[in-house]
PDB file of N, CA and C in Angstrom:
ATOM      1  N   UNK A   1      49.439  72.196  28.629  1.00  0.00           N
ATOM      2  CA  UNK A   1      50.557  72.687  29.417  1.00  0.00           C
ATOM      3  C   UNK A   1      51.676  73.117  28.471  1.00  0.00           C
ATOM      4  N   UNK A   2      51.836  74.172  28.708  1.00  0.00           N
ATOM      5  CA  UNK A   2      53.645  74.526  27.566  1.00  0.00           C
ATOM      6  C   UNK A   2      54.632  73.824  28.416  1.00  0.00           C
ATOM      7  N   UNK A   3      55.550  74.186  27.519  1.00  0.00           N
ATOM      8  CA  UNK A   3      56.819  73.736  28.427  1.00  0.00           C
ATOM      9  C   UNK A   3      57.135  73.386  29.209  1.00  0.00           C
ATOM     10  N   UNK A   4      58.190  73.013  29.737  1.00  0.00           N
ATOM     11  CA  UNK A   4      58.488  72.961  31.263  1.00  0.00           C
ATOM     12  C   UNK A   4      60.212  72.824  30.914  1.00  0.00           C
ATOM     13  N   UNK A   5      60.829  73.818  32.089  1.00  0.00           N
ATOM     14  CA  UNK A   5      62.237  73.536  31.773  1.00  0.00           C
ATOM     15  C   UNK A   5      62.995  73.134  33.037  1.00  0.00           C
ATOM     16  N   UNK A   6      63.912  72.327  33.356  1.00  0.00           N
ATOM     17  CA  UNK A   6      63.973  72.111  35.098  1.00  0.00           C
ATOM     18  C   UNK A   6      65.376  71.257  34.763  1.00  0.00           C
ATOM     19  N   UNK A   7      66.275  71.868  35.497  1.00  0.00           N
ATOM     20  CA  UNK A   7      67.455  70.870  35.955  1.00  0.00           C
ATOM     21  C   UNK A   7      67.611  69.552  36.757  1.00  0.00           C
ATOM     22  N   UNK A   8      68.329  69.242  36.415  1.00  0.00           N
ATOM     23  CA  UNK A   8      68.604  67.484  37.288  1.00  0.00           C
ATOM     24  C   UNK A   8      69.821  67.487  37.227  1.00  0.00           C
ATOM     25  N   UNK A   9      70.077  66.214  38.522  1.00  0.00           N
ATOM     26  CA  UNK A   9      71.554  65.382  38.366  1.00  0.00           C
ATOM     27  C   UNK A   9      71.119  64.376  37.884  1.00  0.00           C
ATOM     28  N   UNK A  10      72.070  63.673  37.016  1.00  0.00           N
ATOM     29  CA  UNK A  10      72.110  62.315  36.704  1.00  0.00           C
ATOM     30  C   UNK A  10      73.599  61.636  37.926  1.00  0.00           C
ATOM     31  N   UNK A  11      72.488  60.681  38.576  1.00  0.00           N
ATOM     32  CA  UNK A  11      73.376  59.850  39.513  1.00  0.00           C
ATOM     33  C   UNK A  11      72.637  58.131  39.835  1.00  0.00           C
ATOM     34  N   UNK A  12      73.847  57.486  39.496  1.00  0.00           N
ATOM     35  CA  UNK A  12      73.811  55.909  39.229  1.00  0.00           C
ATOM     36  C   UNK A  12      72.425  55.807  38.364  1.00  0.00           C
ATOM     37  N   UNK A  13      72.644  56.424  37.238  1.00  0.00           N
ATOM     38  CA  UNK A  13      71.455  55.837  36.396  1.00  0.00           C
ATOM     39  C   UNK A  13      70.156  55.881  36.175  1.00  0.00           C
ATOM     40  N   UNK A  14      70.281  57.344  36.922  1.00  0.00           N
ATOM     41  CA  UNK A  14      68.407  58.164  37.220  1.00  0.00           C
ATOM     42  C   UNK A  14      68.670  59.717  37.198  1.00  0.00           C
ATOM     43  N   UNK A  15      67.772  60.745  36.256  1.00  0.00           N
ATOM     44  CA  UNK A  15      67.826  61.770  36.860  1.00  0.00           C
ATOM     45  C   UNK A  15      67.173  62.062  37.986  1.00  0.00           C
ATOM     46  N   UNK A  16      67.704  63.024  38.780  1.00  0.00           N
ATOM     47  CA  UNK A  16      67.390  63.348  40.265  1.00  0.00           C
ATOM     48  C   UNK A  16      66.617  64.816  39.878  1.00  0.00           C
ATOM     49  N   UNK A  17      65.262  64.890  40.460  1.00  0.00           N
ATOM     50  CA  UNK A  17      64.893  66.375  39.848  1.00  0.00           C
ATOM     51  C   UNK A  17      64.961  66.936  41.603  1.00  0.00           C
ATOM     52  N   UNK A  18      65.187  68.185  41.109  1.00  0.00           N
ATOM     53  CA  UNK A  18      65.113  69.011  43.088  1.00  0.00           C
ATOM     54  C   UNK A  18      63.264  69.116  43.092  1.00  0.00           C
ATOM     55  N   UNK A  19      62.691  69.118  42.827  1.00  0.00           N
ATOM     56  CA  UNK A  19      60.818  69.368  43.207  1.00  0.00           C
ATOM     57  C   UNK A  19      60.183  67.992  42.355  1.00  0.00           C
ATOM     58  N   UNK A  20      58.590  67.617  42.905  1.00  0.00           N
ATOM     59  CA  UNK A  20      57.812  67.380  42.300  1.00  0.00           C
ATOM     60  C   UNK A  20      58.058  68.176  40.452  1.00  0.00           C
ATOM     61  N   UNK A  21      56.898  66.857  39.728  1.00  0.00           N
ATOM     62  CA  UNK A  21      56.603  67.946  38.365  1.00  0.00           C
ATOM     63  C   UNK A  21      54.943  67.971  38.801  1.00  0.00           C
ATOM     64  N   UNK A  22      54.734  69.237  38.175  1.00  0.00           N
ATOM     65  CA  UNK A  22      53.230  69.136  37.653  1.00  0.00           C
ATOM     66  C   UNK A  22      52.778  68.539  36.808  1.00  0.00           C
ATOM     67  N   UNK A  23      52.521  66.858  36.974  1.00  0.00           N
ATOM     68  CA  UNK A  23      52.411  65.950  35.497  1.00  0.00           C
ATOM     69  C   UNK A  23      51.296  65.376  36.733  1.00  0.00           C
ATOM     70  N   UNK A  24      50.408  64.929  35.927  1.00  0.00           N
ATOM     71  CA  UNK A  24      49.877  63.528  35.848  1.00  0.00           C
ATOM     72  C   UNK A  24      50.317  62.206  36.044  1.00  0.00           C
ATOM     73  N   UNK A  25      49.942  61.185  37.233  1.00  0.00           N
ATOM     74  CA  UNK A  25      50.280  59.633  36.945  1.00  0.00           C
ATOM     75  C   UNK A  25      49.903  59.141  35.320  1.00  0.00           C
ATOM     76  N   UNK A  26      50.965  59.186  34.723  1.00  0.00           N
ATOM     77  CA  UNK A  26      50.923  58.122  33.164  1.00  0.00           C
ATOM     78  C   UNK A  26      50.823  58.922  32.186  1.00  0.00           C
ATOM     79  N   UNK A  27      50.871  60.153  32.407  1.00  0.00           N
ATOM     80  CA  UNK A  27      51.216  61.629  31.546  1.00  0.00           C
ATOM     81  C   UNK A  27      52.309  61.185  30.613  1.00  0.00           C
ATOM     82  N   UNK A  28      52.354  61.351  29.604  1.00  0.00           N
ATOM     83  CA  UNK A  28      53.151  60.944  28.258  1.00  0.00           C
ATOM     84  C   UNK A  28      54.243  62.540  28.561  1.00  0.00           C
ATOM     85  N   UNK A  29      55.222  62.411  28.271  1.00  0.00           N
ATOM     86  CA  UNK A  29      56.122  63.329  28.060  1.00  0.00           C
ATOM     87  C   UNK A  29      57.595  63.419  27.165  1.00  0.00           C
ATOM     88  N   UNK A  30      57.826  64.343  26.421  1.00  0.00           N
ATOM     89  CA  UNK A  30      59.089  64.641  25.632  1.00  0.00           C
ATOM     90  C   UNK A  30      60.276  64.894  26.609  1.00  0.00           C
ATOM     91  N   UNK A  31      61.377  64.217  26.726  1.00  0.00           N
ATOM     92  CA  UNK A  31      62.385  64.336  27.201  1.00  0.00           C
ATOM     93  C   UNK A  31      63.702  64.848  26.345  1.00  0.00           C
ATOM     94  N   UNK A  32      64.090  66.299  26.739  1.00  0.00           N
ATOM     95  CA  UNK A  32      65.460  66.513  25.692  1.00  0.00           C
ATOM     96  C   UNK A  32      66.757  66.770  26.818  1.00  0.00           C
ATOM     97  N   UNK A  33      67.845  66.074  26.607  1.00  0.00           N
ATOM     98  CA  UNK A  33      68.441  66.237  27.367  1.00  0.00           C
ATOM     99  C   UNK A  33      69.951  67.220  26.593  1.00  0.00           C
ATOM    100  N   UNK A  34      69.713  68.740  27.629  1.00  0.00           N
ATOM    101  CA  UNK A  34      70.920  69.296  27.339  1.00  0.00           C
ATOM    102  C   UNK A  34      71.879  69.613  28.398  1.00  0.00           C
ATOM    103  N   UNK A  35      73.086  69.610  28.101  1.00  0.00           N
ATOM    104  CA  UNK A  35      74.240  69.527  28.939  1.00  0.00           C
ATOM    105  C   UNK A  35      74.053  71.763  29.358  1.00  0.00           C
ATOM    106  N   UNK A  36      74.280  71.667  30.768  1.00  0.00           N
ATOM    107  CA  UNK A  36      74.332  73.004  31.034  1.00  0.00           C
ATOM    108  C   UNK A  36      75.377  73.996  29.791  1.00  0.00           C
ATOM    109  N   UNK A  37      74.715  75.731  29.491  1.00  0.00           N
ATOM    110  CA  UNK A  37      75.353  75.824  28.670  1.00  0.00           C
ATOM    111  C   UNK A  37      74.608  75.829  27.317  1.00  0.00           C
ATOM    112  N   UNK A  38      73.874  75.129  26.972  1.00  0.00           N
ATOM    113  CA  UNK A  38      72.900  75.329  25.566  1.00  0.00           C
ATOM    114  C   UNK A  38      73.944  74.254  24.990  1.00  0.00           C
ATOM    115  N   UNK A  39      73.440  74.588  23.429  1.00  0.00           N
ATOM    116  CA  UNK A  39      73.869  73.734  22.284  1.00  0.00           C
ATOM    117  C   UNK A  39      74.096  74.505  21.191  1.00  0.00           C
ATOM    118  N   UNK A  40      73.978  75.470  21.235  1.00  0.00           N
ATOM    119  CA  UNK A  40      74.271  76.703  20.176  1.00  0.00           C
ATOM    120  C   UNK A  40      75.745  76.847  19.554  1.00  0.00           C
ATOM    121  N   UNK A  41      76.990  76.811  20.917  1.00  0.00           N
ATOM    122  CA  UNK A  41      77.795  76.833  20.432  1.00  0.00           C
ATOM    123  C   UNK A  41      78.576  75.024  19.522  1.00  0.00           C
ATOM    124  N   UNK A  42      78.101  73.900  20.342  1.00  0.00           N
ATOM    125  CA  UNK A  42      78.277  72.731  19.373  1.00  0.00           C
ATOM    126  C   UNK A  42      77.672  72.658  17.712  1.00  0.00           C
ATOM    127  N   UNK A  43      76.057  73.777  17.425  1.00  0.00           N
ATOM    128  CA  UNK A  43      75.311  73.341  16.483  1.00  0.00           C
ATOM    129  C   UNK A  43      76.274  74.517  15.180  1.00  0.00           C
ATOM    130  N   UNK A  44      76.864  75.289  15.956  1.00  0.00           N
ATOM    131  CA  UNK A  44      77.402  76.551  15.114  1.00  0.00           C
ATOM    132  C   UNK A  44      78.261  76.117  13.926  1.00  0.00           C
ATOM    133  N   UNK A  45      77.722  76.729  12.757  1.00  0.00           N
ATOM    134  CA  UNK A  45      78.588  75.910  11.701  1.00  0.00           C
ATOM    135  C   UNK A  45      77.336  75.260  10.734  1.00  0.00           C
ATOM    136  N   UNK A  46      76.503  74.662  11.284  1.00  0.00           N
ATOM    137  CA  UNK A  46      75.533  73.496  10.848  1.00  0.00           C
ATOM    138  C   UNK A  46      74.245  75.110  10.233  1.00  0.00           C
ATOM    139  N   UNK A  47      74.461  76.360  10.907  1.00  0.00           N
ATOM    140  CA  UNK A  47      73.571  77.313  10.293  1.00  0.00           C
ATOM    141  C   UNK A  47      74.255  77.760   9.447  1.00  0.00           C
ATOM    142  N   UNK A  48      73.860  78.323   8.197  1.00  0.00           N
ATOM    143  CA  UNK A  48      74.280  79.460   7.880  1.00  0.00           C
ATOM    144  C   UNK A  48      74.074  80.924   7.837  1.00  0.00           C
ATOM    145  N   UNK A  49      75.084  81.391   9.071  1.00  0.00           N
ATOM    146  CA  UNK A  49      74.845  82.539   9.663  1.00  0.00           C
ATOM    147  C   UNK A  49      76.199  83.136   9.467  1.00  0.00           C
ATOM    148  N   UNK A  50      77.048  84.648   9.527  1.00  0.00           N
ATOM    149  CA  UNK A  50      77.510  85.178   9.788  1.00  0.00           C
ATOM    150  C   UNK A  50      77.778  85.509  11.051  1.00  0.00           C
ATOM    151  N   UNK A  51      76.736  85.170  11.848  1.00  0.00           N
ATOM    152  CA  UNK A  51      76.687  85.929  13.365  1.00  0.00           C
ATOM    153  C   UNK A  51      78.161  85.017  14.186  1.00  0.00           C
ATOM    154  N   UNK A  52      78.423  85.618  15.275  1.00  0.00           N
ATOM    155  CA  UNK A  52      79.048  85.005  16.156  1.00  0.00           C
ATOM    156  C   UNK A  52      78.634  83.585  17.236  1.00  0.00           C
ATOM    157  N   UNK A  53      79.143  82.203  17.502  1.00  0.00           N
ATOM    158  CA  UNK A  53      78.552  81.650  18.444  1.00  0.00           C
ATOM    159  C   UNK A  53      77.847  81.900  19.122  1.00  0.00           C
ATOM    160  N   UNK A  54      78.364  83.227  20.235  1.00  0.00           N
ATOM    161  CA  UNK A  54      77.554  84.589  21.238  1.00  0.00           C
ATOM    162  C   UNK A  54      76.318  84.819  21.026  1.00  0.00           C
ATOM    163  N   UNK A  55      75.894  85.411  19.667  1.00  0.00           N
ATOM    164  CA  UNK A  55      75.118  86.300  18.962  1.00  0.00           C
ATOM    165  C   UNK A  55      74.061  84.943  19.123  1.00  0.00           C
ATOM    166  N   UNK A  56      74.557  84.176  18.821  1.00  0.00           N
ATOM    167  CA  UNK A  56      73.299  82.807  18.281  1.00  0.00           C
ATOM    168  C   UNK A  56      72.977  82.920  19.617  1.00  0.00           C
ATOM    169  N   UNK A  57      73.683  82.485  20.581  1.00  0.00           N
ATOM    170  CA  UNK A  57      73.289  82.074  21.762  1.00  0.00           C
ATOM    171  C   UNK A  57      72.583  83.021  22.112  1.00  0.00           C
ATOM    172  N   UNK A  58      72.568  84.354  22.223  1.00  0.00           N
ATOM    173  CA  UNK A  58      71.989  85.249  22.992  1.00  0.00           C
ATOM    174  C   UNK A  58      70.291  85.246  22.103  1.00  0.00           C
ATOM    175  N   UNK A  59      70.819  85.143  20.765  1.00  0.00           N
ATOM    176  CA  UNK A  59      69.047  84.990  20.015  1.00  0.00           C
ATOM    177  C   UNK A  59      68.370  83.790  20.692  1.00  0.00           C
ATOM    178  N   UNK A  60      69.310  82.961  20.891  1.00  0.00           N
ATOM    179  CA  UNK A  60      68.181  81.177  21.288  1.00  0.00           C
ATOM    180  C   UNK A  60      67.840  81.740  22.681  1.00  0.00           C
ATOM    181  N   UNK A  61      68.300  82.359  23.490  1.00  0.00           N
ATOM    182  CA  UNK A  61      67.641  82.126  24.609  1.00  0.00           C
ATOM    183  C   UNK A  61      66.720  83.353  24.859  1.00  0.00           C
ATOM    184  N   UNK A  62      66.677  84.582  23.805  1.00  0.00           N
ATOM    185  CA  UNK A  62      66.145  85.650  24.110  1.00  0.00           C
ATOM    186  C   UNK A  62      64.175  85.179  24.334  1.00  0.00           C
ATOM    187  N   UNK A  63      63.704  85.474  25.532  1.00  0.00           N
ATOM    188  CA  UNK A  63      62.520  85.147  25.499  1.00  0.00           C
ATOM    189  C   UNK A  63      61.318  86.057  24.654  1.00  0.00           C
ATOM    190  N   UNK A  64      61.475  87.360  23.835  1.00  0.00           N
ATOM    191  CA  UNK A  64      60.695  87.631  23.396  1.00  0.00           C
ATOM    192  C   UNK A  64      60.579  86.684  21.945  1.00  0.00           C
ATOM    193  N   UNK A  65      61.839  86.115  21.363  1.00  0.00           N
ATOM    194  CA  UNK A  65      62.225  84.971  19.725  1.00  0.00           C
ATOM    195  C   UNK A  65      61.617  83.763  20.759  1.00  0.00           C
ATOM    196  N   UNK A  66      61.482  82.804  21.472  1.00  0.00           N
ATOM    197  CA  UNK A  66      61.199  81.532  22.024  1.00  0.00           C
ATOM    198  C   UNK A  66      60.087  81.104  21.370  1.00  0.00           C
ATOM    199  N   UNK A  67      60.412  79.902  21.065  1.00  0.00           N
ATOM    200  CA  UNK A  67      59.064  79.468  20.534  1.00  0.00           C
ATOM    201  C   UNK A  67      57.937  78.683  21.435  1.00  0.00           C
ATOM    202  N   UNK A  68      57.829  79.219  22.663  1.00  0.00           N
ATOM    203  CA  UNK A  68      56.715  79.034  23.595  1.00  0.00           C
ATOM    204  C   UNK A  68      55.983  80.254  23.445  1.00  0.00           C
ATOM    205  N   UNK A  69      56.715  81.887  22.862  1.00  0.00           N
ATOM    206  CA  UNK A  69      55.856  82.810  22.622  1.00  0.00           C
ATOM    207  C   UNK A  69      55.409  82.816  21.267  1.00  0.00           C
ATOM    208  N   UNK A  70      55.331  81.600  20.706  1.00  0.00           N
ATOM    209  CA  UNK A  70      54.689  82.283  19.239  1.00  0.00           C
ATOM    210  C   UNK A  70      53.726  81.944  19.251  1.00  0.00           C
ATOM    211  N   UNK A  71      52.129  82.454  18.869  1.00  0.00           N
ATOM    212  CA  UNK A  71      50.869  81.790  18.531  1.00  0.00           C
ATOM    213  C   UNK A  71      50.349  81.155  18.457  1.00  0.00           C
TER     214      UNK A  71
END
């Protein structure tokens, strides 16, 4: 299975997902938790790039660069 990307609330101490997942009972899974918004503009600085915050952001999310499309 690739990826999977899906929003939640966090309320009293659980995320809340809006659907079922397509997982398996006891399916092992990676959990990354990002705040709506990306992380591009907090990580900016930590690259060394010239580009603008913007510029990064618009490369991280461009889906033809994603690294679910690479080989």
């Amino acid at each position: 299975m690739k990826g999977l990307e899906i929003e939640a609330i966090y309320e009293n101490g659980a995320l809340k997902l809006p659907r079922p997942l397509p997982l398996s009972d006891g399916q092992a899974v990676m959990i990354v938790i990002q705040p709506p918004g990306g992380i591009v503009g907090r990580g900016y600085g930590l690259l060394q790039s010239t580009r603008s915050p913007d510029d990064l952001q618009q490369i991280a999310l461009d889906p033809e660069l994603g690294i679910l499309e690479s080989p």
